[in-house]
N, C-alpha and C. Protein backbone atom coordinates (compact mmCIF):
# COMPACT_ATOMS: atom_id res chain seq x y z
N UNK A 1 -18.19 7.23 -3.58
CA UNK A 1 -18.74 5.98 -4.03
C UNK A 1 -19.09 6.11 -5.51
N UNK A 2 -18.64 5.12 -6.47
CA UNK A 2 -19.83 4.93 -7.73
C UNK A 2 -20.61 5.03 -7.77
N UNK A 3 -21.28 5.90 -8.54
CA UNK A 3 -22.51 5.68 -8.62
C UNK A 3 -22.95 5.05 -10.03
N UNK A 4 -23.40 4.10 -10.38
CA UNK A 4 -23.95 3.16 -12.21
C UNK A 4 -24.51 4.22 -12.67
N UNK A 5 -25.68 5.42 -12.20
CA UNK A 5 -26.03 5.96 -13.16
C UNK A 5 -25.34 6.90 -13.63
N UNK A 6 -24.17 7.67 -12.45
CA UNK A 6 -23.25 8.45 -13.24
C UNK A 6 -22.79 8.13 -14.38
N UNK A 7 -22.31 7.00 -13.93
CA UNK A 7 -21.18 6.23 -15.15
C UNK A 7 -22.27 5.97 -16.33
N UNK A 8 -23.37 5.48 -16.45
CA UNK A 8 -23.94 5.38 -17.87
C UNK A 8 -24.43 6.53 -18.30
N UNK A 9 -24.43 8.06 -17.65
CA UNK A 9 -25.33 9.01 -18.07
C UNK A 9 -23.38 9.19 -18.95
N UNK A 10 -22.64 9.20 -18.49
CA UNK A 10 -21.37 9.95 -19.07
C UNK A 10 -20.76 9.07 -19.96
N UNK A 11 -20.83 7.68 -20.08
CA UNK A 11 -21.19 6.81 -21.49
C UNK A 11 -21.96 7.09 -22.57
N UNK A 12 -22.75 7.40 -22.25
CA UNK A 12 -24.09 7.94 -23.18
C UNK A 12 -23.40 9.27 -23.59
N UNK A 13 -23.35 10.04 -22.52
CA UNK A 13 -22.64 11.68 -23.34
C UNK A 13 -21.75 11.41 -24.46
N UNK A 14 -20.77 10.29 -24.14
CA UNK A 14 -19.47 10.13 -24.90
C UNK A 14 -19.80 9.66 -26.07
N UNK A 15 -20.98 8.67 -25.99
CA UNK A 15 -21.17 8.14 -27.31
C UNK A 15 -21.89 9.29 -28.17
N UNK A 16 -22.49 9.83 -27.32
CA UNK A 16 -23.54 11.17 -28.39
C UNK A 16 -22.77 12.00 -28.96
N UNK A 17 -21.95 12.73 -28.07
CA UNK A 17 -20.63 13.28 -28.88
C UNK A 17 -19.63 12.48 -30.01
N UNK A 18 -20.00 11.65 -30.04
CA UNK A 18 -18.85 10.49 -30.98
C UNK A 18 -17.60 10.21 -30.71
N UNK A 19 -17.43 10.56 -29.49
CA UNK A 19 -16.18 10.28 -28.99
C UNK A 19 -16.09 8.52 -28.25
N UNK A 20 -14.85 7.93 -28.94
CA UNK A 20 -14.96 6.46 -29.41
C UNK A 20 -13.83 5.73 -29.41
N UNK A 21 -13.04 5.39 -29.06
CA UNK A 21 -11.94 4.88 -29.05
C UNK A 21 -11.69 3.61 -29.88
N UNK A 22 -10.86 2.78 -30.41
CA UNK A 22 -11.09 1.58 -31.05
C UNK A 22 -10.98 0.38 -29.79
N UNK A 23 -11.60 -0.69 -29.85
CA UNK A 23 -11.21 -1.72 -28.84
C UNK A 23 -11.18 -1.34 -27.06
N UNK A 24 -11.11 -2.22 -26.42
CA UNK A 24 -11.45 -1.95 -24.81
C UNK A 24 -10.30 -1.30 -24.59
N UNK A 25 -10.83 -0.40 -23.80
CA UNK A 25 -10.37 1.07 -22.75
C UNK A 25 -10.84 0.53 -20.92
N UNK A 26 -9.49 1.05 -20.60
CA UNK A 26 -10.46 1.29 -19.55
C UNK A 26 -10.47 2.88 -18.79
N UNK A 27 -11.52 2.91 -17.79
CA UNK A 27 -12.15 4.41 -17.81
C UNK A 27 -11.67 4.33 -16.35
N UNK A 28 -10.94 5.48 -15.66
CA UNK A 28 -10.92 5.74 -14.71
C UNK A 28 -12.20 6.46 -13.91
N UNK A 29 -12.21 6.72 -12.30
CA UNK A 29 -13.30 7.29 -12.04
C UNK A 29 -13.36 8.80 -12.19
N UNK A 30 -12.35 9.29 -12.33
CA UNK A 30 -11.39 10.42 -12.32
C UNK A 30 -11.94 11.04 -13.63
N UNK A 31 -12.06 10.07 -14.66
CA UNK A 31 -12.82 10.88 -16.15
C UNK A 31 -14.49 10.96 -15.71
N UNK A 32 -15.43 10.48 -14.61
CA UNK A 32 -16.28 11.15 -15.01
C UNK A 32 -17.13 11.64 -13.54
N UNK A 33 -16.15 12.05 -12.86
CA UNK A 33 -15.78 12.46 -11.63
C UNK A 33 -14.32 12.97 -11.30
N UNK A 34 -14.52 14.13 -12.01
CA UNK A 34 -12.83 15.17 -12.00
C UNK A 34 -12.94 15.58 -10.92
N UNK A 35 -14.00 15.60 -9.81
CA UNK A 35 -13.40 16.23 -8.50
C UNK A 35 -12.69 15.21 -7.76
N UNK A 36 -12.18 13.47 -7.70
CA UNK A 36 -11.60 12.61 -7.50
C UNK A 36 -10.32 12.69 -8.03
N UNK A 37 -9.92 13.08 -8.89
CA UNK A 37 -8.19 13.40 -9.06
C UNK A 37 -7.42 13.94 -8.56
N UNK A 38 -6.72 13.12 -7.64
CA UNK A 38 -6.20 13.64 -6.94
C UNK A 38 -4.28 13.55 -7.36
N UNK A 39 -3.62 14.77 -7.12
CA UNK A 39 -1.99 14.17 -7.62
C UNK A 39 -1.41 13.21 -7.13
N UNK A 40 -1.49 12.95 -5.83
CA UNK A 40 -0.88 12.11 -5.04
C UNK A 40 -1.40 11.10 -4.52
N UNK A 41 -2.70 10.60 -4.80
CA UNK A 41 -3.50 9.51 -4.43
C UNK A 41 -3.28 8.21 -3.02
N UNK A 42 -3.90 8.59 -2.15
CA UNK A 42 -3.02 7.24 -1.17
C UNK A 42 -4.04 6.49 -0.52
N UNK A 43 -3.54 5.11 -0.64
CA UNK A 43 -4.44 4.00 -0.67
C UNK A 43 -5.19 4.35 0.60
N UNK A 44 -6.91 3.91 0.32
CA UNK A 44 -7.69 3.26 1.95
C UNK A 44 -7.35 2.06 1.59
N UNK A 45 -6.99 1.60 3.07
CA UNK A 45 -6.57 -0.04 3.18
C UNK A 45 -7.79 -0.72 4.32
N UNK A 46 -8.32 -1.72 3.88
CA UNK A 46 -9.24 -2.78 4.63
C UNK A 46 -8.67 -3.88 4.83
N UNK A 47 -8.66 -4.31 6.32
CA UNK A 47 -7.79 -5.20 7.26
C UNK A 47 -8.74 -6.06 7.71
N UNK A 48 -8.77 -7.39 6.93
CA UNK A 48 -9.60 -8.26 7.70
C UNK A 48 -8.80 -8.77 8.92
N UNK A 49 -9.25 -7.97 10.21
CA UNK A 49 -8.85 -8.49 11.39
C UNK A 49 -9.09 -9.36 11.88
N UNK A 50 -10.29 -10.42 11.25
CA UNK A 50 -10.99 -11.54 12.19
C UNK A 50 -11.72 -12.19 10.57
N UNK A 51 -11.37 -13.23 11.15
CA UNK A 51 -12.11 -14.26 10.35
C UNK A 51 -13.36 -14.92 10.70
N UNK A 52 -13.08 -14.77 12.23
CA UNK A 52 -14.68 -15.46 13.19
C UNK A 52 -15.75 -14.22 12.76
N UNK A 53 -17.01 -14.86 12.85
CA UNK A 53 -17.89 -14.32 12.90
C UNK A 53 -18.51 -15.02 13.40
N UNK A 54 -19.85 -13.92 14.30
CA UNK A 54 -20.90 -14.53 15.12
C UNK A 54 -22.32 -14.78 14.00
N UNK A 55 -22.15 -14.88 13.30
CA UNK A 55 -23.41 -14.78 12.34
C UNK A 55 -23.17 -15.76 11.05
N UNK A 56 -24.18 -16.77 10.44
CA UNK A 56 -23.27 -17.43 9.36
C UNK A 56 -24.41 -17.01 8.12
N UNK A 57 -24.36 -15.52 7.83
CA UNK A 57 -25.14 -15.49 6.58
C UNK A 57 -24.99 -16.06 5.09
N UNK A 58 -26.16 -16.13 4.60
CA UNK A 58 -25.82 -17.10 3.60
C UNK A 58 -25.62 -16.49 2.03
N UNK A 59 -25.38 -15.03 2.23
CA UNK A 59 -25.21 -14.12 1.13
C UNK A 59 -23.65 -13.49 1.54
N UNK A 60 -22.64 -14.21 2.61
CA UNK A 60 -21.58 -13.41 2.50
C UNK A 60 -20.59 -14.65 1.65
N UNK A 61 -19.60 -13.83 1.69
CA UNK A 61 -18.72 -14.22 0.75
C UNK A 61 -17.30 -14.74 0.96
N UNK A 62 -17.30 -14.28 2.78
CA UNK A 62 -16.43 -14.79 3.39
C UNK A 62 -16.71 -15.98 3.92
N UNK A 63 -16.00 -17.20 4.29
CA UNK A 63 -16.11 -18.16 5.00
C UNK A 63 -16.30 -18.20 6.13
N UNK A 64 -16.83 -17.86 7.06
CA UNK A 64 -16.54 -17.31 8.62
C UNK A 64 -17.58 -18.07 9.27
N UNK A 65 -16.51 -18.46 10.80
CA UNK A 65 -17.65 -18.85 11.49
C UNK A 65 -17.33 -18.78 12.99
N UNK A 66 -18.47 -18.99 14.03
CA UNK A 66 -17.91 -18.79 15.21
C UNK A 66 -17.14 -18.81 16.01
N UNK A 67 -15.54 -19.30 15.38
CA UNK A 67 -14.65 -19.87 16.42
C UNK A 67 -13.43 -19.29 15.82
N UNK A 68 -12.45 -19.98 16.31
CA UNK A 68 -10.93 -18.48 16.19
C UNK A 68 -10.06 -19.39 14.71
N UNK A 69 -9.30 -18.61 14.62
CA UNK A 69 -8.63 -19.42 13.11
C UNK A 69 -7.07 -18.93 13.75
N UNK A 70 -6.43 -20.14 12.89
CA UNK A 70 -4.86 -19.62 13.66
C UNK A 70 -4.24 -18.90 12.80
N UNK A 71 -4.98 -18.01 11.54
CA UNK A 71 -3.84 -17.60 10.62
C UNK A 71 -3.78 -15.93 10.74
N UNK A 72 -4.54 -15.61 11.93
CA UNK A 72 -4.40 -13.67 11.87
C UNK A 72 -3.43 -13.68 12.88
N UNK A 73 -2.90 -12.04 12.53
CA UNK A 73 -1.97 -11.79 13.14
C UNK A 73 -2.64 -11.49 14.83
N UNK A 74 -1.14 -11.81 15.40
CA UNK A 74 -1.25 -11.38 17.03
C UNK A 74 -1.48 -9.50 17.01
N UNK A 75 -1.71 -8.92 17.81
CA UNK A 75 -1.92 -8.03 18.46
C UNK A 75 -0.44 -7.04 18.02
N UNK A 76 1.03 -7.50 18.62
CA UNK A 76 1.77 -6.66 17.98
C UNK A 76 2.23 -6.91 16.56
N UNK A 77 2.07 -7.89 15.71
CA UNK A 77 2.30 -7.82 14.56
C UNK A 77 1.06 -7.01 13.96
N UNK A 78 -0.14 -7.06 14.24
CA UNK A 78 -0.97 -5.92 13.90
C UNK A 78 -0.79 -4.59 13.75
N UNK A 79 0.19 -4.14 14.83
CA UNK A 79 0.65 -2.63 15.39
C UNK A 79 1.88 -2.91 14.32
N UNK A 80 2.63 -3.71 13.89
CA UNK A 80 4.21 -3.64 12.66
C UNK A 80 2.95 -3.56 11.82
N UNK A 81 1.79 -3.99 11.39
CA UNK A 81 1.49 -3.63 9.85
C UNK A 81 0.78 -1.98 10.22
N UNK A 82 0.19 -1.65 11.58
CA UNK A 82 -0.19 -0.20 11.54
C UNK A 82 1.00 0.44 10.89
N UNK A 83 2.05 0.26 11.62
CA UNK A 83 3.06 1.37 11.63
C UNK A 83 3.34 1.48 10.43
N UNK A 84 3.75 0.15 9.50
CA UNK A 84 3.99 0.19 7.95
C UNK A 84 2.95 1.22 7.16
N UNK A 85 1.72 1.10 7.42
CA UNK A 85 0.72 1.52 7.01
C UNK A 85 1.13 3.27 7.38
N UNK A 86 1.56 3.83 8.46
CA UNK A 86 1.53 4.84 8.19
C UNK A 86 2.70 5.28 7.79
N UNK A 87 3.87 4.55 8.06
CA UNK A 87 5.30 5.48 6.40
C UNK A 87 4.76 5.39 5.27
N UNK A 88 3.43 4.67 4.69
CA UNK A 88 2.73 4.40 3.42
C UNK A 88 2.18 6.05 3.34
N UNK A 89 2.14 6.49 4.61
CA UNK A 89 0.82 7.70 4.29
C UNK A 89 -0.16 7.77 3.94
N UNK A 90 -0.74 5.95 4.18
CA UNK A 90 -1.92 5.77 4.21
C UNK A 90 -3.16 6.88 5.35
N UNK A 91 -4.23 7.10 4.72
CA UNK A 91 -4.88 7.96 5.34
C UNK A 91 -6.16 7.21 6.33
N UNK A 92 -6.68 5.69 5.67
CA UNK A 92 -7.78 5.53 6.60
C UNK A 92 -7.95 3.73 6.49
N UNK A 93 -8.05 3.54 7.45
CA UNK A 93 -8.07 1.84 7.54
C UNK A 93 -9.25 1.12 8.07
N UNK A 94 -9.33 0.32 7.77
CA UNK A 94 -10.93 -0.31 7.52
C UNK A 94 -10.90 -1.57 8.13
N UNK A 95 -11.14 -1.51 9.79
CA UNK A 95 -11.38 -2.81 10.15
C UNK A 95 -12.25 -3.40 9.49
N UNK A 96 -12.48 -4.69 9.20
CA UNK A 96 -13.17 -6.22 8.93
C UNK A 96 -12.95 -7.13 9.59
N UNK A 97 -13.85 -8.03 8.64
CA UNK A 97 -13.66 -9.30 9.12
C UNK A 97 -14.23 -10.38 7.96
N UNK A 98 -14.81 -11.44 8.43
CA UNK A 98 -15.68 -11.80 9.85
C UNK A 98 -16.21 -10.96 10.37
N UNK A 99 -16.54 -10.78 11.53
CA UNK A 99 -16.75 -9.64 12.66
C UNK A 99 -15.78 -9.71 13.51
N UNK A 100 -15.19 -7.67 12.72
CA UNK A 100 -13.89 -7.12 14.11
C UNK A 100 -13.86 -7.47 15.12
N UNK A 101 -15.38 -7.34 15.72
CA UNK A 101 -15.78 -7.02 17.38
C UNK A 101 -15.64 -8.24 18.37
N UNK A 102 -15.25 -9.55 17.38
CA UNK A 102 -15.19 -10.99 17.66
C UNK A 102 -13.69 -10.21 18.10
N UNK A 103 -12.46 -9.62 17.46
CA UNK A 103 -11.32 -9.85 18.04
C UNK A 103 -11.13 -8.94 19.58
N UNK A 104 -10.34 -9.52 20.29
CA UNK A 104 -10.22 -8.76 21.69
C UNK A 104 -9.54 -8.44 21.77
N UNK A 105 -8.73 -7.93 20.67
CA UNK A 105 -7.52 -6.67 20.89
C UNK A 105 -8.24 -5.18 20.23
N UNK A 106 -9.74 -5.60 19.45
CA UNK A 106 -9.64 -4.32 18.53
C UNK A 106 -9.38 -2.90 19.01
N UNK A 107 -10.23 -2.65 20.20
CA UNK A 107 -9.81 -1.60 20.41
C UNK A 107 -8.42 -0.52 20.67
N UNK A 108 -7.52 -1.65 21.16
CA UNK A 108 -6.35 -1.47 21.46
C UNK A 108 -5.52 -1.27 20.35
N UNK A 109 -6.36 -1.92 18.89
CA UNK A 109 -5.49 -1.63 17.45
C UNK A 109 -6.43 -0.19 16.46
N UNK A 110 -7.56 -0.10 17.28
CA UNK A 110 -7.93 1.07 16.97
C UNK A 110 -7.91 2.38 17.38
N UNK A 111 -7.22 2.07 18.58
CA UNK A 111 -6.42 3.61 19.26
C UNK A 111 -5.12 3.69 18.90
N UNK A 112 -4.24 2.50 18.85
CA UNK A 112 -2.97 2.74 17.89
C UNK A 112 -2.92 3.11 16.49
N UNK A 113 -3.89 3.21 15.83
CA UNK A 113 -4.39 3.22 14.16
C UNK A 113 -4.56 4.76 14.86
N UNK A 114 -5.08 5.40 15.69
CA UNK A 114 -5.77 6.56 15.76
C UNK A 114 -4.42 7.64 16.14
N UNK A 115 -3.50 6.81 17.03
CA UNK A 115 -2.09 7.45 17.37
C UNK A 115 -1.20 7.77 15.97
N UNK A 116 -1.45 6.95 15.34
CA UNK A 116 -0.10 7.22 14.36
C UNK A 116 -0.90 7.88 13.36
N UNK A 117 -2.07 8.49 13.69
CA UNK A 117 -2.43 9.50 12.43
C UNK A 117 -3.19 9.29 11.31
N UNK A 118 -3.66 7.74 11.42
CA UNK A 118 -4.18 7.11 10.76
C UNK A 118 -6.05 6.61 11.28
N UNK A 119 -7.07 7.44 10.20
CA UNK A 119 -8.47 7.58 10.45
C UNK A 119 -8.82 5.88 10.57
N UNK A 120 -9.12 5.81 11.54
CA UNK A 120 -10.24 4.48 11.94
C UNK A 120 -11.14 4.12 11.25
N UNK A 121 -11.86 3.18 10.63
CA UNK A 121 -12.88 2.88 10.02
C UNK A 121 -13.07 1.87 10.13
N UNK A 122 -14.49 1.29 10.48
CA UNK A 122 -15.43 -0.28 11.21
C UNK A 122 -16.18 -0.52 10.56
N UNK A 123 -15.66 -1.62 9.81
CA UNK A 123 -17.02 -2.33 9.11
C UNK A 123 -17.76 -3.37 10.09
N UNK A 124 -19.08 -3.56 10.62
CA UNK A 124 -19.38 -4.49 11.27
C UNK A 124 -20.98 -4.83 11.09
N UNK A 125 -21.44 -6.02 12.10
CA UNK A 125 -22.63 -6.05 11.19
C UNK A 125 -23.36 -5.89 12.47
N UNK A 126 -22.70 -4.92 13.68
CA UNK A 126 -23.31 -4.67 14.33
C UNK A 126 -24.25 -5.64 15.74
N UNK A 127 -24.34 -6.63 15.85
CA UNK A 127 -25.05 -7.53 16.50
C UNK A 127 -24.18 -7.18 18.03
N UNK A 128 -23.24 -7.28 17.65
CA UNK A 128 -22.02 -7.30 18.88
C UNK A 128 -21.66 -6.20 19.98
N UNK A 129 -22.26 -4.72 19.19
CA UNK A 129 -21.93 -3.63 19.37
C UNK A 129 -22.91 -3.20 20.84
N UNK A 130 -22.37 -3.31 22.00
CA UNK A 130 -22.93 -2.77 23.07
C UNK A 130 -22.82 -1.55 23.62
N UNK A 131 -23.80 -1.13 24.58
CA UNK A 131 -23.31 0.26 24.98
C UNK A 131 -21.45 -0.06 25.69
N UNK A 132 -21.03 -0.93 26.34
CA UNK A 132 -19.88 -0.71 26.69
C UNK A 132 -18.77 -0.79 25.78
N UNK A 133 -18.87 -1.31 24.63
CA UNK A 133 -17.95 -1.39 22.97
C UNK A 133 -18.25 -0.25 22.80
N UNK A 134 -19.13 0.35 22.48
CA UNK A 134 -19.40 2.01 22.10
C UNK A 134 -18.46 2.91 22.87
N UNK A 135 -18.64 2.60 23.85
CA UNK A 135 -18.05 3.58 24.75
C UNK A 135 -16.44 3.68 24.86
N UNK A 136 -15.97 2.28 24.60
CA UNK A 136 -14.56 2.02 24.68
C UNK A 136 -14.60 2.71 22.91
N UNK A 137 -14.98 2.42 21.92
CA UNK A 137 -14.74 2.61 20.64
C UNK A 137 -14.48 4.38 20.69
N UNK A 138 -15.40 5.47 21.48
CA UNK A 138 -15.72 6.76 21.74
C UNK A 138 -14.70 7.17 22.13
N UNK A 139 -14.15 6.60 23.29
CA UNK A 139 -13.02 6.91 23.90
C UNK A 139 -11.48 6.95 23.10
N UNK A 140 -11.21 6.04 22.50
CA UNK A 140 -10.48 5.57 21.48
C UNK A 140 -10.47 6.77 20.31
């Protein structure tokens, strides 16, 4: 993760040293965090799986609301973008939403995400999450 004060303590270094470039640059994270360079770099990808959400907070940024939308994919076109995702050699995928836990295939796209080699990752806001979702998610 970024951290702001990294990045302004190593602004500050740069300027104290006088090192200065003319006109806007931009700074990778990689210059002030060299243990992040990596040669081969491969995307995390975040999959808004669901647009519904059970919650209508008034600080998000998505539009979402309790009921289904007709524009996400079905269940096996989900599994054609897993599979794409892993000839990518993508390494980790990031359910979303809305709230995932609204869709009723997730689990079934998070054990196929888990088959082809590809790390699972759930963003959620939690409300939804029961001991029996846990347990199916564990299993998975």
């Amino acid at each position: 993760m970024l951290d702001i004060t990294q990045l302004n303590s190593f602004l500050s270094t740069q300027a104290a040293a006088g090192i200065s470039k003319p006109g806007p640059q931009a700074i990778s994270p990689s210059d002030f965090f060299p243990r992040l360079a990596v040669a081969d770099p491969k995307p995390i990808v975040t999959w808004r799986v669901s647009r519904s959400c059970n919650l209508n907070c008034l600080n998000c940024l998505y539009d979402s609301r309790p009921r289904g939308y007709g524009s996400e994919l079905t269940t096996l076109e989900g599994m054609a973008l897993i599979s794409d995702l892993e000839g990518m050699q993508v390494p980790r995928l990031l359910f979303a939403g809305g709230e995932p836990l609204m869709r009723a295939d997730l689990l079934e796209l998070v054990a196929y995400t888990h088959e082809r080699g590809i790390q699972p990752s759930l963003f959620t806001n939690g409300t939804l999450l029961g001991r029996t979702f846990a347990s199916g998610l564990k299993r998975v």
